[in-house]
N, C-alpha and C. Protein backbone atom coordinates (compact mmCIF):
# COMPACT_ATOMS: atom_id res chain seq x y z
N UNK A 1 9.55 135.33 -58.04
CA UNK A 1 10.77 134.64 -58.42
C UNK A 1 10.77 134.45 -59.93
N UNK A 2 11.90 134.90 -60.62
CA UNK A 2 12.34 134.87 -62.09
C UNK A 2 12.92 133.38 -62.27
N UNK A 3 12.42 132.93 -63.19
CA UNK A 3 13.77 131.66 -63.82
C UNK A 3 13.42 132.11 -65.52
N UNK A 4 14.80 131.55 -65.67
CA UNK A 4 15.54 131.67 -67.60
C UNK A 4 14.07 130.73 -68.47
N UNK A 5 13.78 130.31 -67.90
CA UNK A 5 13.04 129.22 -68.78
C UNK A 5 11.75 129.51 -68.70
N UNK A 6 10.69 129.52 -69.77
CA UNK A 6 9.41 129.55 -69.80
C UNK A 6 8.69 128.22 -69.82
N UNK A 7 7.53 128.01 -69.36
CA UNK A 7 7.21 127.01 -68.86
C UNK A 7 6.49 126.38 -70.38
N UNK A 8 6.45 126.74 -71.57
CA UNK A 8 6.67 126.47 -72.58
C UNK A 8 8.27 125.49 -72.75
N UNK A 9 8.89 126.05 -72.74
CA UNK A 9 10.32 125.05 -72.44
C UNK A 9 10.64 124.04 -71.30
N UNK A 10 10.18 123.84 -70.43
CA UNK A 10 10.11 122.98 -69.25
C UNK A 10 9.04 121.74 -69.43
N UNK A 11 7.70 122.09 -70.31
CA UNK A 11 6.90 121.04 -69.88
C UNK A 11 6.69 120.63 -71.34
N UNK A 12 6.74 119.50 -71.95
CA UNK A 12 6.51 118.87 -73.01
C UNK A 12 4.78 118.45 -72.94
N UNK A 13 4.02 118.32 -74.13
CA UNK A 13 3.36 117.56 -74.08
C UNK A 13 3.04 116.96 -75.79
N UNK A 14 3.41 115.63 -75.86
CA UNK A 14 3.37 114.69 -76.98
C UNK A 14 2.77 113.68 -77.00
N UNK A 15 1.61 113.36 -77.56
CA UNK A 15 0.62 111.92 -77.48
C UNK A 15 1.48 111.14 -77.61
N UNK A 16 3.03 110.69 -78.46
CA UNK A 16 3.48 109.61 -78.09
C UNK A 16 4.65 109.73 -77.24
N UNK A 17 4.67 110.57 -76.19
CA UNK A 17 5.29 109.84 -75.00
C UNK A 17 4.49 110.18 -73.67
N UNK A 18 4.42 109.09 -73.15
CA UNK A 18 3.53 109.40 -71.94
C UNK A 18 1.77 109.07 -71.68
N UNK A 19 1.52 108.83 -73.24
CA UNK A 19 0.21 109.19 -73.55
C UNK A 19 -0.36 110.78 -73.22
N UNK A 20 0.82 111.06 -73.62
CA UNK A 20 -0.05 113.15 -73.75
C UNK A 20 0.44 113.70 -72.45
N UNK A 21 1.10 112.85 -71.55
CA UNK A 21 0.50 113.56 -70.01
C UNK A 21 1.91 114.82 -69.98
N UNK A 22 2.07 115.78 -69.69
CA UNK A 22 2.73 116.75 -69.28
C UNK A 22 4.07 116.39 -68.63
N UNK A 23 5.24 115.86 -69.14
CA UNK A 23 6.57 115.74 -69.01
C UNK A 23 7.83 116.92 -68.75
N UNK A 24 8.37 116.53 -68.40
CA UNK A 24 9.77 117.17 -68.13
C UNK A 24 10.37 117.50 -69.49
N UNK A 25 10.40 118.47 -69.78
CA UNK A 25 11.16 118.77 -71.24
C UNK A 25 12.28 117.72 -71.47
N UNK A 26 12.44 117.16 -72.67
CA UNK A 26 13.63 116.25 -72.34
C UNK A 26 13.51 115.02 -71.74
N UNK A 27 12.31 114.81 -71.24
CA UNK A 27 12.72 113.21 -70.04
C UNK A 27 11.18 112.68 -70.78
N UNK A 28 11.09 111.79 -69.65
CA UNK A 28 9.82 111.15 -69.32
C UNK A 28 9.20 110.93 -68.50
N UNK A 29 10.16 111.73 -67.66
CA UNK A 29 9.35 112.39 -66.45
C UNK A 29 8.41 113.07 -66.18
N UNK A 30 7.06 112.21 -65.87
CA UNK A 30 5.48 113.59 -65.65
C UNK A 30 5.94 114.42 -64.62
N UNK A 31 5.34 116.20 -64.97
CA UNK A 31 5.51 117.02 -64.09
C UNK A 31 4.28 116.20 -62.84
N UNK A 32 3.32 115.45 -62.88
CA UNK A 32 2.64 115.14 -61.64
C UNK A 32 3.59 114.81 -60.64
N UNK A 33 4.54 113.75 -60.98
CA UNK A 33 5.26 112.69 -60.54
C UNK A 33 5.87 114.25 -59.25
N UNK A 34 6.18 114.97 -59.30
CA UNK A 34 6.75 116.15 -58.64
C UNK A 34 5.87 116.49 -57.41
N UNK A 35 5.05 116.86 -57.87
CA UNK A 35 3.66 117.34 -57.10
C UNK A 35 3.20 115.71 -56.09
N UNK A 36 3.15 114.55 -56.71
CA UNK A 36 3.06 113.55 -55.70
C UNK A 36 4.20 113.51 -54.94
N UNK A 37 5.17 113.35 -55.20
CA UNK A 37 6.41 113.73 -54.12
C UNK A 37 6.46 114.55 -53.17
N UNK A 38 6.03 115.80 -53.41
CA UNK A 38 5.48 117.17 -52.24
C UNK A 38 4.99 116.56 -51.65
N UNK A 39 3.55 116.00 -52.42
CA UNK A 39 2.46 116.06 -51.57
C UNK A 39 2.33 114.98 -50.24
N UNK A 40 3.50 113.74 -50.85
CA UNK A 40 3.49 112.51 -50.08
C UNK A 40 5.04 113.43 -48.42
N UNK A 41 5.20 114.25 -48.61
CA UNK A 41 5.95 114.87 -48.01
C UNK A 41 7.92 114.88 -48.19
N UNK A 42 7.41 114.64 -49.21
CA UNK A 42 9.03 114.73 -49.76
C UNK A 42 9.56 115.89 -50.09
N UNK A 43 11.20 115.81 -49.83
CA UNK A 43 11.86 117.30 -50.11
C UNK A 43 11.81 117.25 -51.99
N UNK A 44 12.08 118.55 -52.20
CA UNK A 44 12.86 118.49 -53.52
C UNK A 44 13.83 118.25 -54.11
N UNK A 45 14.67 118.09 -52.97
CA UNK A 45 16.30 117.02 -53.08
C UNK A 45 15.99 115.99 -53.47
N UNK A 46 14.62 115.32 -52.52
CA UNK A 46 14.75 113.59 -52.86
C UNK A 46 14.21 113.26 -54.27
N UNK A 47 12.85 114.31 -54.81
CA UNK A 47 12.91 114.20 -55.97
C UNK A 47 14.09 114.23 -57.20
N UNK A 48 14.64 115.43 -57.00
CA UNK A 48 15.64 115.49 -58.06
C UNK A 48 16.70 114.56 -58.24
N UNK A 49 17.13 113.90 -56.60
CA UNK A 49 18.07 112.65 -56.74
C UNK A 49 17.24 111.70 -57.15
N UNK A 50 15.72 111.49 -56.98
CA UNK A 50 15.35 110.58 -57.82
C UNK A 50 14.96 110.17 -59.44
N UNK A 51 15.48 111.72 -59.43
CA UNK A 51 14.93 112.03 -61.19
C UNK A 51 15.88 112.88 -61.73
N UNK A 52 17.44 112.66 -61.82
CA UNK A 52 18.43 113.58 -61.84
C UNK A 52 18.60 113.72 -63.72
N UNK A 53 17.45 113.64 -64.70
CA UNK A 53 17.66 114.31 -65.44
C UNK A 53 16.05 115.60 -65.57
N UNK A 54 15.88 115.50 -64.81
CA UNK A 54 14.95 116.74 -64.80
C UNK A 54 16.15 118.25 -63.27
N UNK A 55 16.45 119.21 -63.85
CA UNK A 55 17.17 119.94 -63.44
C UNK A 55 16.15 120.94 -62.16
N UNK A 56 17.00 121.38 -61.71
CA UNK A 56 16.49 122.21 -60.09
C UNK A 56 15.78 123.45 -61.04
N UNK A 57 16.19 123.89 -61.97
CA UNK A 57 15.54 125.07 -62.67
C UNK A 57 14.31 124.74 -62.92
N UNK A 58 13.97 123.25 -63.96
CA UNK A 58 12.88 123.08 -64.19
C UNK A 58 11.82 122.81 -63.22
N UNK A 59 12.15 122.24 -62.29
CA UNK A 59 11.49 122.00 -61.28
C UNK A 59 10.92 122.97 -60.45
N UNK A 60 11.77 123.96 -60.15
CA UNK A 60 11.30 124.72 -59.66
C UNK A 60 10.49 126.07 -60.44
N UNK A 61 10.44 125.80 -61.82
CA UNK A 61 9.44 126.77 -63.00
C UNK A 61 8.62 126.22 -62.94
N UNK A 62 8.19 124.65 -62.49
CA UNK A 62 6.95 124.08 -62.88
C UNK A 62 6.26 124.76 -61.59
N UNK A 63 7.38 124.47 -60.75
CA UNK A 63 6.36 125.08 -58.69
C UNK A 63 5.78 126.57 -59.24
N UNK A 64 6.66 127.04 -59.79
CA UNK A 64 6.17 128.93 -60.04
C UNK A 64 5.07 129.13 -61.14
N UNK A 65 4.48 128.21 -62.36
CA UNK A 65 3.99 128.33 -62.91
C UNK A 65 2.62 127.44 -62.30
N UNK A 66 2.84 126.87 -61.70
CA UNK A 66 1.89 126.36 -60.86
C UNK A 66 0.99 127.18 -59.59
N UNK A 67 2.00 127.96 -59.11
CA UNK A 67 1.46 128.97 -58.48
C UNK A 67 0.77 130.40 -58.58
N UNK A 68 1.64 130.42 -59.60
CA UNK A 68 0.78 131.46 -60.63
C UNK A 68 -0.55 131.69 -60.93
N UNK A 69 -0.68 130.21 -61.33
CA UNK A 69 -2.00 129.83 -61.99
C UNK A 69 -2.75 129.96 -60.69
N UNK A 70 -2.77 129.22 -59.15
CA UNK A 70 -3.42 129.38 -58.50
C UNK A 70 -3.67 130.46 -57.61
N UNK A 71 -2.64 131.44 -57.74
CA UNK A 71 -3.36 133.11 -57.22
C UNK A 71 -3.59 133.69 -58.57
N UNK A 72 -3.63 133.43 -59.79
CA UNK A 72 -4.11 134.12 -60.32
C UNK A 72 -6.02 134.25 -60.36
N UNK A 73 -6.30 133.30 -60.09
CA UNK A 73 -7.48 132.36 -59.51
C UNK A 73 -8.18 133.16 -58.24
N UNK A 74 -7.96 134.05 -57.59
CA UNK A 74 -8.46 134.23 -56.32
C UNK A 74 -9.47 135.12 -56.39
């Protein structure tokens, strides 16, 4: 799966917001905060209505760059 955005553009990371931790381009939203939502069994609807300035694109570049990383791994 292709998306427009490189995961350079999707994930911020700046010691002063967050304390460094890996954000939502644009927000202050940690990309973890995503991954605990999955993991606690949540859709990706309920995230994004809960975090409606992080967009379905980004969200779903963080899932693909995330996955990446872990078959690249095998």
């Amino acid at each position: 799966m292709m998306h427009n955005e490189s995961m350079e553009s999707v994930v911020a990371r700046d010691p002063a917001i967050m304390s460094g931790e890996p954000t939502f381009r644009g927000t202050r939203v940690l990309v973890r905060t995503l991954f605990e939502y999955l993991e606690a069994g949540y859709s990706l609807e309920r995230f994004l209505e809960g975090f409606p300035t992080v967009s379905r694109s980004q969200a779903m570049q963080a899932l693909e760059e995330a996955k990446e990383s872990l078959l690249a791994g095998r």
